[in-house]
PDB file of N, CA and C in Angstrom:
ATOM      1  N   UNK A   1     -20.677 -19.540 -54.693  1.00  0.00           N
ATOM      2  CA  UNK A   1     -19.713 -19.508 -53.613  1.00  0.00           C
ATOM      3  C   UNK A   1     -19.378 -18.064 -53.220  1.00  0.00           C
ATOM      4  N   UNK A   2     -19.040 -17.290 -54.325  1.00  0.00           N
ATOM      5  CA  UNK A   2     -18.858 -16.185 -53.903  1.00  0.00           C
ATOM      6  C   UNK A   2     -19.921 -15.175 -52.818  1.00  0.00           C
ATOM      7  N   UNK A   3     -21.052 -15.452 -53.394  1.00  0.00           N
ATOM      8  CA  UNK A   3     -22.542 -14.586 -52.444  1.00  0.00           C
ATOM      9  C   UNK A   3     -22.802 -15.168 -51.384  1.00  0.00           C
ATOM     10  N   UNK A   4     -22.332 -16.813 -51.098  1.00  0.00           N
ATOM     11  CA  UNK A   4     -22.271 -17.120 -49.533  1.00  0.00           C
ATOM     12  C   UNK A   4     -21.158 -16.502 -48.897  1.00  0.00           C
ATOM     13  N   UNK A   5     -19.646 -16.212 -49.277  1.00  0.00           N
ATOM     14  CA  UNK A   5     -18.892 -15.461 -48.535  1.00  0.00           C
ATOM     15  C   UNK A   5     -19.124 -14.325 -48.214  1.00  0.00           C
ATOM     16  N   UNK A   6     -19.578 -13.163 -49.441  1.00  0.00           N
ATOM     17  CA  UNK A   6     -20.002 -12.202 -49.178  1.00  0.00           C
ATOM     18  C   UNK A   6     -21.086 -12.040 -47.627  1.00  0.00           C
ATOM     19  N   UNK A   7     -22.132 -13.036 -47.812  1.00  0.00           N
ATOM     20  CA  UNK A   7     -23.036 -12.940 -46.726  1.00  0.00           C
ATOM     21  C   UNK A   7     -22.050 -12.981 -45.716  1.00  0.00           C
ATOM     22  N   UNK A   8     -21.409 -13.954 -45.509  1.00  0.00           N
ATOM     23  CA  UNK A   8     -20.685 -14.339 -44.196  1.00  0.00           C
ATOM     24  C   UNK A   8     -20.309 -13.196 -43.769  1.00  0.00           C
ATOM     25  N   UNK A   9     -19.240 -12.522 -44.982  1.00  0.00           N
ATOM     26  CA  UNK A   9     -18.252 -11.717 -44.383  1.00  0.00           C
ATOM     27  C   UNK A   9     -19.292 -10.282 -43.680  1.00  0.00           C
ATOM     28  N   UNK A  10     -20.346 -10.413 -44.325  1.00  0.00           N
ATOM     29  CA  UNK A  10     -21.450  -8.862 -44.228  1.00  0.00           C
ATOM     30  C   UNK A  10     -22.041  -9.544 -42.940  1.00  0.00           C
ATOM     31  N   UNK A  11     -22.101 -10.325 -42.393  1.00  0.00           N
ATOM     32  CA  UNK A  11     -22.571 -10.971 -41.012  1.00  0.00           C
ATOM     33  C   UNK A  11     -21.863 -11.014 -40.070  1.00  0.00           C
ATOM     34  N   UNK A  12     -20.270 -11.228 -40.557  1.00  0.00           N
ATOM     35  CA  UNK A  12     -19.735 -11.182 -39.204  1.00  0.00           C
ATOM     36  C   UNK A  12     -19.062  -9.816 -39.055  1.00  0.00           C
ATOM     37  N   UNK A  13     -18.917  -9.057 -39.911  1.00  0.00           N
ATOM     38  CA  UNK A  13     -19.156  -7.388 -39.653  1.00  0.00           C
ATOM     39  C   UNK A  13     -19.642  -6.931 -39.105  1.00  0.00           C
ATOM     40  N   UNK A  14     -21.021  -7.102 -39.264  1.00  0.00           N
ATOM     41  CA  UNK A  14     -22.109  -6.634 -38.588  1.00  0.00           C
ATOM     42  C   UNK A  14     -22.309  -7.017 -37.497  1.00  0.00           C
ATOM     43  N   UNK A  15     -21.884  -8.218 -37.325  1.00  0.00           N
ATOM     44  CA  UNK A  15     -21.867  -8.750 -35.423  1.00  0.00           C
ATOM     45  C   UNK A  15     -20.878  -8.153 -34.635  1.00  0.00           C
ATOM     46  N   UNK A  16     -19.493  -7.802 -35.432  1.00  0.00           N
ATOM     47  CA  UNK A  16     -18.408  -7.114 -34.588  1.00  0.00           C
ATOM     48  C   UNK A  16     -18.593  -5.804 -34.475  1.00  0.00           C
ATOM     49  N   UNK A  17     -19.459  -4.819 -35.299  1.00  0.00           N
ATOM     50  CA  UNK A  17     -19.691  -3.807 -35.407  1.00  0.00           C
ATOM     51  C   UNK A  17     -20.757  -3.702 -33.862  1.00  0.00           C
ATOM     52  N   UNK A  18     -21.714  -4.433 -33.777  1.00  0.00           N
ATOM     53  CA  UNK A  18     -22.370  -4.674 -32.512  1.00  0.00           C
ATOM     54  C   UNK A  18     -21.947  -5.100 -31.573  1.00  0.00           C
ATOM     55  N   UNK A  19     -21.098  -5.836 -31.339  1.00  0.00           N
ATOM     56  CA  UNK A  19     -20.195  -6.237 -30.213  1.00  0.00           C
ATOM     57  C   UNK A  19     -19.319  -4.604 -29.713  1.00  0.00           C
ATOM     58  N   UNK A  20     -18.730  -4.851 -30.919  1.00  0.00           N
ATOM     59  CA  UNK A  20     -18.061  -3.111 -30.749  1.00  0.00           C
ATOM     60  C   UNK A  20     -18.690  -1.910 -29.520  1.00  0.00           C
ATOM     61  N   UNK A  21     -20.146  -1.842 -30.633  1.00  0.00           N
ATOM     62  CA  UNK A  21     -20.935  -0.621 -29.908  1.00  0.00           C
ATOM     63  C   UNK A  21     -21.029  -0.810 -28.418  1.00  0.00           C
ATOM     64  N   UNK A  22     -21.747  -2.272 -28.069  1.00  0.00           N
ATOM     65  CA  UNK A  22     -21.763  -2.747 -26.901  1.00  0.00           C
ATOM     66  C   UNK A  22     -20.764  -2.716 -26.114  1.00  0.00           C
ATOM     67  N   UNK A  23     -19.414  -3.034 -26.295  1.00  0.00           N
ATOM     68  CA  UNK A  23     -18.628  -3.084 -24.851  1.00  0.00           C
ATOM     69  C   UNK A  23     -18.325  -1.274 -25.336  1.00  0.00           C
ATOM     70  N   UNK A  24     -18.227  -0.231 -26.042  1.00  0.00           N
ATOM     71  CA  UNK A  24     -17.917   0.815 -25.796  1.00  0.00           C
ATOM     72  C   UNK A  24     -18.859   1.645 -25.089  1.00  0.00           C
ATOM     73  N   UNK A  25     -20.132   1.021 -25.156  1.00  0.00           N
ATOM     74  CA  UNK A  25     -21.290   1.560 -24.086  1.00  0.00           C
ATOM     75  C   UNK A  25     -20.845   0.882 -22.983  1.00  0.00           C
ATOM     76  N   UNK A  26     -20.795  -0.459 -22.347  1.00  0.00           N
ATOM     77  CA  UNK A  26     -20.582  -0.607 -21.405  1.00  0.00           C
ATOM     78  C   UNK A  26     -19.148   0.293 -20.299  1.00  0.00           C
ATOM     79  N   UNK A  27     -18.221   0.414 -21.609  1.00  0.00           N
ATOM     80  CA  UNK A  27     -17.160   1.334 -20.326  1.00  0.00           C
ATOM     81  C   UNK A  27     -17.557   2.660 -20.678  1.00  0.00           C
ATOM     82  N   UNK A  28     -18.070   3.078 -21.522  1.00  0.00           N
ATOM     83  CA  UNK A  28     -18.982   4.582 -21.227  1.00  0.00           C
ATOM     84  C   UNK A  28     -19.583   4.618 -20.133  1.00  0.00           C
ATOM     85  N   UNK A  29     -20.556   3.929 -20.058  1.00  0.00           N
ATOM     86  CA  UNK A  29     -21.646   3.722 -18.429  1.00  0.00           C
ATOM     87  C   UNK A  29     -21.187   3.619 -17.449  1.00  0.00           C
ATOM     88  N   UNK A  30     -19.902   2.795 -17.554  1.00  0.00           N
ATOM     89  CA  UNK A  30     -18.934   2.342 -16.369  1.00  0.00           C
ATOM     90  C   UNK A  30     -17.886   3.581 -15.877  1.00  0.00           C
ATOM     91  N   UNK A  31     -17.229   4.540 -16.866  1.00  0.00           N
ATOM     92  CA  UNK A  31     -16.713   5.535 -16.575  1.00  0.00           C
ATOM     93  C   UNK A  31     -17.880   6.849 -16.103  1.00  0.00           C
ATOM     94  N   UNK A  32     -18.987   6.885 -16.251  1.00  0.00           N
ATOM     95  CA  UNK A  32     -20.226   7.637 -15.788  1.00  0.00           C
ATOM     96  C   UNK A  32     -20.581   7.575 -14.657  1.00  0.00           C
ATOM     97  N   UNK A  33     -20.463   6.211 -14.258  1.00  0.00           N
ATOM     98  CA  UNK A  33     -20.773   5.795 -12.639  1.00  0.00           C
ATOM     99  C   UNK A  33     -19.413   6.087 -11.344  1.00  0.00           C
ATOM    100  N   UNK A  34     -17.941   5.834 -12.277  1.00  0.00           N
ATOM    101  CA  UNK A  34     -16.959   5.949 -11.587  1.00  0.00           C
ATOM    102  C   UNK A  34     -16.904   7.595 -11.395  1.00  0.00           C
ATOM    103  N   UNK A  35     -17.261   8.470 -12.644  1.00  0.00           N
ATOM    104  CA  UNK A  35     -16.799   9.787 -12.259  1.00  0.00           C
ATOM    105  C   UNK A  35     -17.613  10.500 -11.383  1.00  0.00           C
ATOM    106  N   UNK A  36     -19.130   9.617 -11.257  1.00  0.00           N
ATOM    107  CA  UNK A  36     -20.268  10.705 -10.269  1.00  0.00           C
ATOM    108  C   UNK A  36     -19.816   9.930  -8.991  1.00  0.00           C
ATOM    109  N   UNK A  37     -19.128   9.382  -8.469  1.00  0.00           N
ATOM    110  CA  UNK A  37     -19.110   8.249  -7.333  1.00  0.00           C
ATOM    111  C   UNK A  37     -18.008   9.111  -6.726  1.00  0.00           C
ATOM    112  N   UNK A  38     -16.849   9.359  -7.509  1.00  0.00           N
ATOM    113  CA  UNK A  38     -15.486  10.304  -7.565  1.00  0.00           C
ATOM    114  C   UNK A  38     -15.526  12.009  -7.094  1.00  0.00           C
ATOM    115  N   UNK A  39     -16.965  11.676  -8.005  1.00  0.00           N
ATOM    116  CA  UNK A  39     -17.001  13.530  -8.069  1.00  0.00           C
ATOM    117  C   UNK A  39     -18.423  14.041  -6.608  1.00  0.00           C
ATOM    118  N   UNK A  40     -19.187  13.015  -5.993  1.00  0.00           N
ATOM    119  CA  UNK A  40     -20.046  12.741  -4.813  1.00  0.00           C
ATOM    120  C   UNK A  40     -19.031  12.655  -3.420  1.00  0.00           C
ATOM    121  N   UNK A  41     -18.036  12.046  -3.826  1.00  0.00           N
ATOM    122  CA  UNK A  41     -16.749  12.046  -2.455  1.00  0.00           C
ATOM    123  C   UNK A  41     -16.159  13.325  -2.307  1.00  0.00           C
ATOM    124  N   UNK A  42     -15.806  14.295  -3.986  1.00  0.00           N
ATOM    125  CA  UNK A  42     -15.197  15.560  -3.646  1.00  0.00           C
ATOM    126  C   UNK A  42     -15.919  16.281  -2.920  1.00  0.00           C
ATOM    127  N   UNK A  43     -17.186  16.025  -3.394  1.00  0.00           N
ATOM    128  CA  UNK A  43     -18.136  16.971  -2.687  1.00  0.00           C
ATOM    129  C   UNK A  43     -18.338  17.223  -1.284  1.00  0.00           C
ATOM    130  N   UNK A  44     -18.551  15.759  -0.606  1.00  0.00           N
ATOM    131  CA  UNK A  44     -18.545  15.581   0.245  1.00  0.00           C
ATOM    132  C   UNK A  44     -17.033  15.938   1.114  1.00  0.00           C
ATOM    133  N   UNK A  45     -16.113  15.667   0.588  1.00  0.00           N
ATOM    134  CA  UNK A  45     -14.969  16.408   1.439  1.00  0.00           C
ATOM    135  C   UNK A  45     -14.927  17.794   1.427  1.00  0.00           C
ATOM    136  N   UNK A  46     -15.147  18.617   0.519  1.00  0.00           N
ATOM    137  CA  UNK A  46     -14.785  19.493   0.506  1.00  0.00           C
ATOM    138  C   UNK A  46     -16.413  20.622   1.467  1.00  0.00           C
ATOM    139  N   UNK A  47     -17.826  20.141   1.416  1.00  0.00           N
ATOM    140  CA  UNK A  47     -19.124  20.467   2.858  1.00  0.00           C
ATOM    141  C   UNK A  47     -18.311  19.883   3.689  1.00  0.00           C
ATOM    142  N   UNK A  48     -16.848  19.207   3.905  1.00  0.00           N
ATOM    143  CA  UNK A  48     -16.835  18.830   5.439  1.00  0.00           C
ATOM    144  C   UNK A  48     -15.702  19.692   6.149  1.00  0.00           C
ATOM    145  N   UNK A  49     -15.058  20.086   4.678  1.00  0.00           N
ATOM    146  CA  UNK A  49     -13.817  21.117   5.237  1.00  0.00           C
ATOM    147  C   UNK A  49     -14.624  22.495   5.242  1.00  0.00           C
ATOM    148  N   UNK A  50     -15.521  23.102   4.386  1.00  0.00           N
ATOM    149  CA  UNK A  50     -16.100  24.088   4.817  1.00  0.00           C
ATOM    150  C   UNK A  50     -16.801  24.437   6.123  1.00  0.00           C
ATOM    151  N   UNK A  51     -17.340  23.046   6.557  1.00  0.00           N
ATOM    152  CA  UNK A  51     -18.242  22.821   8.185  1.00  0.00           C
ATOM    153  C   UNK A  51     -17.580  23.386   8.901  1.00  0.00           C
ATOM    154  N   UNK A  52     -16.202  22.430   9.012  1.00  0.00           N
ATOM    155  CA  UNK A  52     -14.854  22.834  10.289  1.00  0.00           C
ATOM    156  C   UNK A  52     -14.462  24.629   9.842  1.00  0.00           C
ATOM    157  N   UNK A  53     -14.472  24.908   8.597  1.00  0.00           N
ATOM    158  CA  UNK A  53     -14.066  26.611   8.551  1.00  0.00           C
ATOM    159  C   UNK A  53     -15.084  26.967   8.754  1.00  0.00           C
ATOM    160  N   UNK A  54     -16.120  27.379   9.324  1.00  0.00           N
ATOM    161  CA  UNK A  54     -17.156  28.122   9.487  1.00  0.00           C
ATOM    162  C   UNK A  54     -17.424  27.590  10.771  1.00  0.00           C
ATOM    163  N   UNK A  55     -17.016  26.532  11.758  1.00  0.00           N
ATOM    164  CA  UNK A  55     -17.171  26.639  13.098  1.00  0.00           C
ATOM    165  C   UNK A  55     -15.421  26.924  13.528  1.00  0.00           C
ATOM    166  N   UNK A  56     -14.841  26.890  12.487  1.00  0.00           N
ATOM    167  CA  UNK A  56     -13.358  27.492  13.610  1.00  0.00           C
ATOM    168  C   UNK A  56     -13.434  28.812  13.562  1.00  0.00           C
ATOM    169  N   UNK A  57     -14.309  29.436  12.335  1.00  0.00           N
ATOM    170  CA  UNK A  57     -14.520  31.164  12.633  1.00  0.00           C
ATOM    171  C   UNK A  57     -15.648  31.401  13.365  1.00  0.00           C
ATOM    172  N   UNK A  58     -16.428  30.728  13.559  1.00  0.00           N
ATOM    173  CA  UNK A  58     -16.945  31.355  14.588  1.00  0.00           C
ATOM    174  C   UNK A  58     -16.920  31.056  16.386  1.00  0.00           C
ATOM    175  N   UNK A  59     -15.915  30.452  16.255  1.00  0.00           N
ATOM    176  CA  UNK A  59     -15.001  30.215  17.286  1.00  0.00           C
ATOM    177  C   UNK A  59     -14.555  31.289  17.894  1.00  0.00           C
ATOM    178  N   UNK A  60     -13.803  31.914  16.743  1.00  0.00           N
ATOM    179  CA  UNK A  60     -13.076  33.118  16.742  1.00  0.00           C
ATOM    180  C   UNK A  60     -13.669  34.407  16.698  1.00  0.00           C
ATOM    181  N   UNK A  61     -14.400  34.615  16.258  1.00  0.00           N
ATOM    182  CA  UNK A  61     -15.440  35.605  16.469  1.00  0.00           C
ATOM    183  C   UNK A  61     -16.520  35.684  17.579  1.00  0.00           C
ATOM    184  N   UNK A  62     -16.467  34.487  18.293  1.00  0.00           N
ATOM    185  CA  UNK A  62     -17.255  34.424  19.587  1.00  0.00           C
ATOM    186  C   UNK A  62     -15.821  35.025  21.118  1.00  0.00           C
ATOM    187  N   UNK A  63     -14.599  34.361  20.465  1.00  0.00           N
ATOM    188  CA  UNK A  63     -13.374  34.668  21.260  1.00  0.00           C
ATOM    189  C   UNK A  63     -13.628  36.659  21.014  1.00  0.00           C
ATOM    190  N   UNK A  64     -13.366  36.684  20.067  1.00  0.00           N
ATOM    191  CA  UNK A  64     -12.800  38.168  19.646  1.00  0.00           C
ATOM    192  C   UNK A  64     -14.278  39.325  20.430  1.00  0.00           C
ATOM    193  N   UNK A  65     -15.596  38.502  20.131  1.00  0.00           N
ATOM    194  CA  UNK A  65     -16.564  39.815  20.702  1.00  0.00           C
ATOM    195  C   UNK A  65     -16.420  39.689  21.851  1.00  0.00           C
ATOM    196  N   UNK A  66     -16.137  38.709  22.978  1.00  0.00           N
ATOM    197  CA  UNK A  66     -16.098  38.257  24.334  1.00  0.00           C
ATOM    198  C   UNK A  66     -15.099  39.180  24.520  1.00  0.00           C
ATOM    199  N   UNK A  67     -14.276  39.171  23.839  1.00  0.00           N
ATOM    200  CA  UNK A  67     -12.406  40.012  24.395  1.00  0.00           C
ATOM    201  C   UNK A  67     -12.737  41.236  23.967  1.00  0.00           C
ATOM    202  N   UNK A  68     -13.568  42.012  23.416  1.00  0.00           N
ATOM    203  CA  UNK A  68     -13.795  43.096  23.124  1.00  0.00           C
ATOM    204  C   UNK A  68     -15.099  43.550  24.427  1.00  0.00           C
ATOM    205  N   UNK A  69     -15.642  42.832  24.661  1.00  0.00           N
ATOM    206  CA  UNK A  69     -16.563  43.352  25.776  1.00  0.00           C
ATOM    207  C   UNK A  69     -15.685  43.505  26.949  1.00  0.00           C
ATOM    208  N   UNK A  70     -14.777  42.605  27.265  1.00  0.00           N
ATOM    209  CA  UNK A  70     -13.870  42.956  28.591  1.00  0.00           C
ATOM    210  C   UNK A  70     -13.535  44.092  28.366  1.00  0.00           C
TER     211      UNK A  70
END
């Protein structure tokens, strides 16, 4: 009796120990996908605020050589 519990108990250890690994990979993978998805939007906002500063200066620098040729 005793070496069938033992098994049991060394079996269902070992299954929770694998269950374990598994869902802590799954929200590993899942926090991997959320932070490049997160961190692909910063990106993208921040090439779109640089776009608008580099055509509002040269906005201004097309104003400023024009007003300097008058």
């Amino acid at each position: 009796m005793g070496y069938v519990l033992r098994v049991r108990l060394a079996s269902f250890f070992a299954g929770a120990a694998t269950a374990s690994f598994a869902g802590l990979y799954l929200l590993y993978k899942d926090f991997k996908v959320a932070h490049d998805a997160i961190s692909q939007q910063v990106i993208i906002k921040i090439s779109k605020k640089e776009k608008k500063r580099r055509e509002i200066c040269a906005l201004f620098c097309s104003l400023y050589v024009t007003h300097l040729a008058l």
